[in-house]
C-alpha atoms as a PDB file:
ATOM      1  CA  UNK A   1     110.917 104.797 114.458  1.00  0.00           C
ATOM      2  CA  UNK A   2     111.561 107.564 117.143  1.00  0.00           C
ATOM      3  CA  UNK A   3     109.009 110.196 118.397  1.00  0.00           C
ATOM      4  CA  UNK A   4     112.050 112.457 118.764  1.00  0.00           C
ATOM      5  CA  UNK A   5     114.021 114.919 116.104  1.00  0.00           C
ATOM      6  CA  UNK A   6     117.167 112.999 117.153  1.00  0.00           C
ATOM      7  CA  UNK A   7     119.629 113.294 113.652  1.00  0.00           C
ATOM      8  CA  UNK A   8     117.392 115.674 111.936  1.00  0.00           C
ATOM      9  CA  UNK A   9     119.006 119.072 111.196  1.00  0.00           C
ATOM     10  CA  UNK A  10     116.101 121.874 109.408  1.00  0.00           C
ATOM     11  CA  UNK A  11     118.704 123.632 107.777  1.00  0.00           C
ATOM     12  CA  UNK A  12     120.129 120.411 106.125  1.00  0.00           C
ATOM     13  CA  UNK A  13     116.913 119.379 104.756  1.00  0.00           C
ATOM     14  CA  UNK A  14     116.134 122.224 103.694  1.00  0.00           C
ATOM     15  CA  UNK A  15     119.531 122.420 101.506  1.00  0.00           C
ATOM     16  CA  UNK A  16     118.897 118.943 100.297  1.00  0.00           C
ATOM     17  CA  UNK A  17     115.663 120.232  98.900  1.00  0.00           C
ATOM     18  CA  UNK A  18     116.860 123.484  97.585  1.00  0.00           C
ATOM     19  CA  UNK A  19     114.853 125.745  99.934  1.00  0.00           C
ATOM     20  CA  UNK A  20     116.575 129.353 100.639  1.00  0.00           C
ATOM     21  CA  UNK A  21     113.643 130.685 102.500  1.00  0.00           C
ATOM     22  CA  UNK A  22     113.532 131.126 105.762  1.00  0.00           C
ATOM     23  CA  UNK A  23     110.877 129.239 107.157  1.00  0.00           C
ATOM     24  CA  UNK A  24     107.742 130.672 108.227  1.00  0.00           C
ATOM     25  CA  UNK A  25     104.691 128.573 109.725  1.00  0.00           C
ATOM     26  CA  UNK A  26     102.153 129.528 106.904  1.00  0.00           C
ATOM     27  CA  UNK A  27     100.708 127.827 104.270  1.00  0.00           C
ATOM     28  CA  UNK A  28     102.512 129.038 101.129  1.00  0.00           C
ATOM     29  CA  UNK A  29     106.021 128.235 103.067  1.00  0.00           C
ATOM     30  CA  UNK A  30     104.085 124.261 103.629  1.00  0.00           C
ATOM     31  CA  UNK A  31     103.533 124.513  99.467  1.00  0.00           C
ATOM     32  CA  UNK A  32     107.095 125.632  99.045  1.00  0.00           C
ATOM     33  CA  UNK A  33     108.343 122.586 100.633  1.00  0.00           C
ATOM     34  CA  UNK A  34     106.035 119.879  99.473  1.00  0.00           C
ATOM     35  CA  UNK A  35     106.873 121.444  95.856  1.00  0.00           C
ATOM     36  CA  UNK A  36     110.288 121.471  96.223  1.00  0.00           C
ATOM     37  CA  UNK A  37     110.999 118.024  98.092  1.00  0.00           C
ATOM     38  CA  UNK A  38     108.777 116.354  95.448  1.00  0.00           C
ATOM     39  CA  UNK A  39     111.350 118.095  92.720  1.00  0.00           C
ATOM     40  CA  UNK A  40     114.452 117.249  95.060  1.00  0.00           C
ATOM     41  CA  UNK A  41     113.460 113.836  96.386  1.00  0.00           C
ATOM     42  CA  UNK A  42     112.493 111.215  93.891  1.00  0.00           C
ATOM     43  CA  UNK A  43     110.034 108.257  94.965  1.00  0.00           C
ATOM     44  CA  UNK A  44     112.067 104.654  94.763  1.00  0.00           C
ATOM     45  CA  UNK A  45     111.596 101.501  96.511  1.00  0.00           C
ATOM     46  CA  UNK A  46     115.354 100.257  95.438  1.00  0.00           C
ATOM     47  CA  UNK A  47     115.614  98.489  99.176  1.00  0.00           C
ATOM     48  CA  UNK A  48     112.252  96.755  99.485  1.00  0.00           C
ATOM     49  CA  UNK A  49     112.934  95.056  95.865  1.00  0.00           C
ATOM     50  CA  UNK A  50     116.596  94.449  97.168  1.00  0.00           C
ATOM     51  CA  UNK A  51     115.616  92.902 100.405  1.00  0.00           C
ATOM     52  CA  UNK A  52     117.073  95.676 102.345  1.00  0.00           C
ATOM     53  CA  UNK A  53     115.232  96.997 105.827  1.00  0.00           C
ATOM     54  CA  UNK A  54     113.387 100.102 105.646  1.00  0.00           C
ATOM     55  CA  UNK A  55     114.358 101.893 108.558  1.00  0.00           C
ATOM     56  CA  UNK A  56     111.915 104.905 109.687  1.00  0.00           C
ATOM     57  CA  UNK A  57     113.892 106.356 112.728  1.00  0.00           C
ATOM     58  CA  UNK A  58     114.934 109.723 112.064  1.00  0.00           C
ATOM     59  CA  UNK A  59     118.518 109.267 111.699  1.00  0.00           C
ATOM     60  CA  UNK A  60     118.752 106.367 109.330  1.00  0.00           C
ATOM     61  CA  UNK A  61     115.949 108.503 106.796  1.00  0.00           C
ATOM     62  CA  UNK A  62     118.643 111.224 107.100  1.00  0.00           C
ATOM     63  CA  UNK A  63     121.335 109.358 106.329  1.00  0.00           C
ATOM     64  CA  UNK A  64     119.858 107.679 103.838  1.00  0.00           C
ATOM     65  CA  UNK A  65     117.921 110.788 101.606  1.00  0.00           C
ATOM     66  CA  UNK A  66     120.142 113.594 102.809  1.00  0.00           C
ATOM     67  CA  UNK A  67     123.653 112.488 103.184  1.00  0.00           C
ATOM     68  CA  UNK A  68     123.551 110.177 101.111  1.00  0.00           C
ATOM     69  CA  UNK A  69     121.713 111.761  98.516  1.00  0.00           C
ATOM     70  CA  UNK A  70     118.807 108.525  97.880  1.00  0.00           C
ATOM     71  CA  UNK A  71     115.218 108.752  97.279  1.00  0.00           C
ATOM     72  CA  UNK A  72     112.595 106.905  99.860  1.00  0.00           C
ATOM     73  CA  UNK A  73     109.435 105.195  99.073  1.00  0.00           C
ATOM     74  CA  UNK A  74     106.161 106.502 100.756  1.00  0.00           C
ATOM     75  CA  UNK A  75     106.552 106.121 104.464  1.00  0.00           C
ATOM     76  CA  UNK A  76     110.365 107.679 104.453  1.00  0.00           C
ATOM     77  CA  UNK A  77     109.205 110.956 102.047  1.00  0.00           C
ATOM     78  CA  UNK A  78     106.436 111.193 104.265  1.00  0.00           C
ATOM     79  CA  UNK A  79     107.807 111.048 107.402  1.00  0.00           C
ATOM     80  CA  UNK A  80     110.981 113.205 106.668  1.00  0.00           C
ATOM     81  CA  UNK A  81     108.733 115.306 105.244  1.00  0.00           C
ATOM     82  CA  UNK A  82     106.317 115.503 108.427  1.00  0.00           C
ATOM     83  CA  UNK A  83     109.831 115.667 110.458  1.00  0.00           C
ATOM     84  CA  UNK A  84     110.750 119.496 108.922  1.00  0.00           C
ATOM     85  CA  UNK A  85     107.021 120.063 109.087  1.00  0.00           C
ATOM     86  CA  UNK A  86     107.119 119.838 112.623  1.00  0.00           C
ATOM     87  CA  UNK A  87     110.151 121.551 113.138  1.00  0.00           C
ATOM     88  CA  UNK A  88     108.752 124.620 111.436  1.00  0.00           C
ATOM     89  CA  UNK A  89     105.120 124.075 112.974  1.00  0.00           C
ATOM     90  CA  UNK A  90     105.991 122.150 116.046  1.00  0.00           C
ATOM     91  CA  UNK A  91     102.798 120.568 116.004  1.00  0.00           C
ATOM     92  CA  UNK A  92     102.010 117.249 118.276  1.00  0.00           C
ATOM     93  CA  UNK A  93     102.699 114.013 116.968  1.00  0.00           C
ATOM     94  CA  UNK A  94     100.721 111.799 119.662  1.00  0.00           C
ATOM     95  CA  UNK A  95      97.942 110.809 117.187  1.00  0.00           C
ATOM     96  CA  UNK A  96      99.446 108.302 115.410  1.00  0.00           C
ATOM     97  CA  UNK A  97     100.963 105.099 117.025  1.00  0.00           C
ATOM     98  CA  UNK A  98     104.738 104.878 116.109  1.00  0.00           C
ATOM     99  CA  UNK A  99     104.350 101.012 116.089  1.00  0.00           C
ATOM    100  CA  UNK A 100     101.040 101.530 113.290  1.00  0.00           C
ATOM    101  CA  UNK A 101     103.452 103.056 110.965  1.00  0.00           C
ATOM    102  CA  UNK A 102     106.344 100.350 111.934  1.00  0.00           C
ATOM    103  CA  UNK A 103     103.764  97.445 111.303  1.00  0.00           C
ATOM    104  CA  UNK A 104     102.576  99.085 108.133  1.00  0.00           C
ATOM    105  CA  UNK A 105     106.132  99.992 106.508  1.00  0.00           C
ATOM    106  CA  UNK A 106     107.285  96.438 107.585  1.00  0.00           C
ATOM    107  CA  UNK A 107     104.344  94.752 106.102  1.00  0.00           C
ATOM    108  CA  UNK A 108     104.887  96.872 102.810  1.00  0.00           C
ATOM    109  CA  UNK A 109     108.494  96.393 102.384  1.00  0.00           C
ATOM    110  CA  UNK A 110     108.695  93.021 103.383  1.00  0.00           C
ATOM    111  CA  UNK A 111     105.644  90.715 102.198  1.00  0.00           C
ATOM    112  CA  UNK A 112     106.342  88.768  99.019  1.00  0.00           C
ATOM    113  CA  UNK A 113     102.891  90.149  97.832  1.00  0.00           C
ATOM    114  CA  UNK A 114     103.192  93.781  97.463  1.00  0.00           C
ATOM    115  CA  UNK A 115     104.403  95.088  94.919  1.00  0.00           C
ATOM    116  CA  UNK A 116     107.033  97.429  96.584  1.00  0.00           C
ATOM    117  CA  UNK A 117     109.138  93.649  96.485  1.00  0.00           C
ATOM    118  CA  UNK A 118     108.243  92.919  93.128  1.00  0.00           C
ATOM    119  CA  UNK A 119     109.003  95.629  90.645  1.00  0.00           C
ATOM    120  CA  UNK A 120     111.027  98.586  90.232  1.00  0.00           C
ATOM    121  CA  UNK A 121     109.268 101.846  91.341  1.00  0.00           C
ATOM    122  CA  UNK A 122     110.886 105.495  90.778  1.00  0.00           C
ATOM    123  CA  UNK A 123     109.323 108.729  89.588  1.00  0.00           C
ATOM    124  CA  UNK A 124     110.602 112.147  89.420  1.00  0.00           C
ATOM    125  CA  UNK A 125     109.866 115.214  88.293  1.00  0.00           C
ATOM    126  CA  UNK A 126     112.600 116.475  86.443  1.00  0.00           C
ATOM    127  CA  UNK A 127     112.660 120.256  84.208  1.00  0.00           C
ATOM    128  CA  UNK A 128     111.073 118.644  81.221  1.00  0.00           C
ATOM    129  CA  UNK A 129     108.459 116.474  83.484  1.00  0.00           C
ATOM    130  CA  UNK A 130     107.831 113.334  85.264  1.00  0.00           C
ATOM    131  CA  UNK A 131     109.491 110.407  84.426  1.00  0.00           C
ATOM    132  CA  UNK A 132     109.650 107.039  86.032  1.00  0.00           C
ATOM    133  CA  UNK A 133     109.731 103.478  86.105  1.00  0.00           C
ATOM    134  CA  UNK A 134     107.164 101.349  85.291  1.00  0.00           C
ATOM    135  CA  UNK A 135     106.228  98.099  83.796  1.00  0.00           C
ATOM    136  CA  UNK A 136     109.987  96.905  83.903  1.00  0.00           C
ATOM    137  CA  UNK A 137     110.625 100.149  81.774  1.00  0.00           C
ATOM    138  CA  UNK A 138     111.621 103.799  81.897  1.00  0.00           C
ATOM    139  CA  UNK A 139     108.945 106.311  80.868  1.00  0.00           C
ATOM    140  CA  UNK A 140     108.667 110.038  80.181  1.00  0.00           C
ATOM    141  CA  UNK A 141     105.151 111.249  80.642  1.00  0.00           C
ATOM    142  CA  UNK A 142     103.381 114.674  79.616  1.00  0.00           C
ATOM    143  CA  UNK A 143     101.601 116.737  82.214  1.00  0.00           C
ATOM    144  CA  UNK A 144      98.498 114.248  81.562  1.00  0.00           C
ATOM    145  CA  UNK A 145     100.574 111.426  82.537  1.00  0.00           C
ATOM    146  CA  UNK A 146     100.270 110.273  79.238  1.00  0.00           C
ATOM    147  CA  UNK A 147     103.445 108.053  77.944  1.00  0.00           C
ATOM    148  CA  UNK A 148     105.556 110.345  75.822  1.00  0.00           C
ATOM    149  CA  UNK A 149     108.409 107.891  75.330  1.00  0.00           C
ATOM    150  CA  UNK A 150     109.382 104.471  76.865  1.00  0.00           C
ATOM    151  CA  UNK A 151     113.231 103.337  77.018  1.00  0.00           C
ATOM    152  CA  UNK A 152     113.859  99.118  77.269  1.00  0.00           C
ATOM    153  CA  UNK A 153     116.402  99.132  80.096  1.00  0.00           C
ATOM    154  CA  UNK A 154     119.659  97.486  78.656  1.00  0.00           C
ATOM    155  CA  UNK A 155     121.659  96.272  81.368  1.00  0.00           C
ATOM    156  CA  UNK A 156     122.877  97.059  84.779  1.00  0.00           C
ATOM    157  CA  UNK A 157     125.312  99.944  83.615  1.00  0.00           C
ATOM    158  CA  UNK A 158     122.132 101.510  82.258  1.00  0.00           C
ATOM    159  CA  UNK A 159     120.174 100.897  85.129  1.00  0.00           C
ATOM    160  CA  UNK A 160     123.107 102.720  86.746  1.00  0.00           C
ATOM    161  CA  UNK A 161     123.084 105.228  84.447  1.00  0.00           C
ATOM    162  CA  UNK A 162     119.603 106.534  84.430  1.00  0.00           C
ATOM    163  CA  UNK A 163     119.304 106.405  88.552  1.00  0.00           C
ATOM    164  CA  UNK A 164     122.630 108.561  88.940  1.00  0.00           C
ATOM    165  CA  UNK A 165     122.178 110.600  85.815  1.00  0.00           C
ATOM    166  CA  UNK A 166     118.313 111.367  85.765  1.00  0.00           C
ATOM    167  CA  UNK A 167     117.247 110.132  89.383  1.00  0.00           C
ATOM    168  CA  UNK A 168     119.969 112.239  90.675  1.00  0.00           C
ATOM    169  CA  UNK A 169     120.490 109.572  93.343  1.00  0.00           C
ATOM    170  CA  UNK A 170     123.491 107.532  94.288  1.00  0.00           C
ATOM    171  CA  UNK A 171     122.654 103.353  94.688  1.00  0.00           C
ATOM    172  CA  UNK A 172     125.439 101.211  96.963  1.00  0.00           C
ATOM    173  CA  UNK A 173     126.670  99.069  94.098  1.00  0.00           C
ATOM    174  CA  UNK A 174     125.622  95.849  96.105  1.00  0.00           C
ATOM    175  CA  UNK A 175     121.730  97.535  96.392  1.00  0.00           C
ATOM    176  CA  UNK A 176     121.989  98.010  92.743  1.00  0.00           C
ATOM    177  CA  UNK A 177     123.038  94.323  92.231  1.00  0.00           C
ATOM    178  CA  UNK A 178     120.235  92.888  93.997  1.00  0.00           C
ATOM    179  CA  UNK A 179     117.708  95.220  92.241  1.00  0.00           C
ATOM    180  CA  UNK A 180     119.081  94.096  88.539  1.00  0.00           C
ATOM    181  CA  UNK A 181     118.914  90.399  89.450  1.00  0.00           C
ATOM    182  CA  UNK A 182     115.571  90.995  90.476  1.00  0.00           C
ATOM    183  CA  UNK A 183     114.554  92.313  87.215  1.00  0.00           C
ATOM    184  CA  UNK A 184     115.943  89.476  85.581  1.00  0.00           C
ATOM    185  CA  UNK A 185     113.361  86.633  84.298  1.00  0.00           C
ATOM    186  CA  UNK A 186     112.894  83.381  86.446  1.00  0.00           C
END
């Protein structure tokens, strides 16, 4: 992880999260693009289950979410998040130890015990609501969170299918691979 904006372009984030305002350090532009990243962006952990390193410098988040069009799991939406924060606020970013959030994404993506390493987490919140996976499944959910309708996975191609299609995100084939043979029984 860097301290510096090195790789991060505003106006490119703000395309990959569909934001045509200009951007204005108040509160309701803040809303506008927490609301509209969490519509843009969905939430996956595809690399921790598939053994892959979670990077946190700057340019390997933007590579990863905006040019090539993935989701992140907490520490990457948060910190590319912070990262156009700060470039509309220019707050400074002293308070937290860079090598606190290292440890604590390493220790998350990494340890056989979390469960970032052990099952498939997405949501998204798409026009007719949240959906996501959980429990080895996909599920829509009502405003409540309440289950509306669960869908078995089938096979890979579905897997595929749903995380292209609904996710709106595009998996490297040999990612996917890892993630469907760890969804497999032992």
């Amino acid at each position: 992880m860097t301290d510096g904006t090195q790789g991060f372009d505003l106006d490119g984030y703000l395309a990959r999260i569909g934001v045509t305002a200009t951007p204005a350090p108040t509160l309701d532009y803040l809303a506008l693009m927490a609301r509209a990243q969490l519509y843009a962006i969905p939430f996956e952990n595809l690399d921790p289950l598939a053994g892959v390193p979670v990077r946190l410098d700057v340019a390997s988040m933007w590579d990863k979410i905006v040019v090539n069009r993935r989701g992140g799991y907490c520490f990457e939406l948060n910190l590319l998040f912070a990262q156009g924060w700060f470039d509309v606020y220019s707050f400074d970013r002293s308070r937290v130890a860079p090598l606190d959030i290292e440890v604590a994404n390493y220790f998350t993506s990494t340890h056989p015990m979390v469960p970032f390493t052990n099952q498939l987490m997405c949501m998204f919140y798409g026009a007719d609501g949240p959906f996501g996976f959980r429990e080895g499944a996909l599920h829509y959910f009502d405003a409540d969170m309440s289950v509306r309708l669960r869908e078995e996975l089938e096979d890979r191609e579905h897997l595929t299918r749903v995380l292209t299609e609904q996710f709106r995100i595009d998996v490297p084939p040999e990612t996917l691979a890892k993630v469907w043979q760890r969804l497999q029984p032992v």
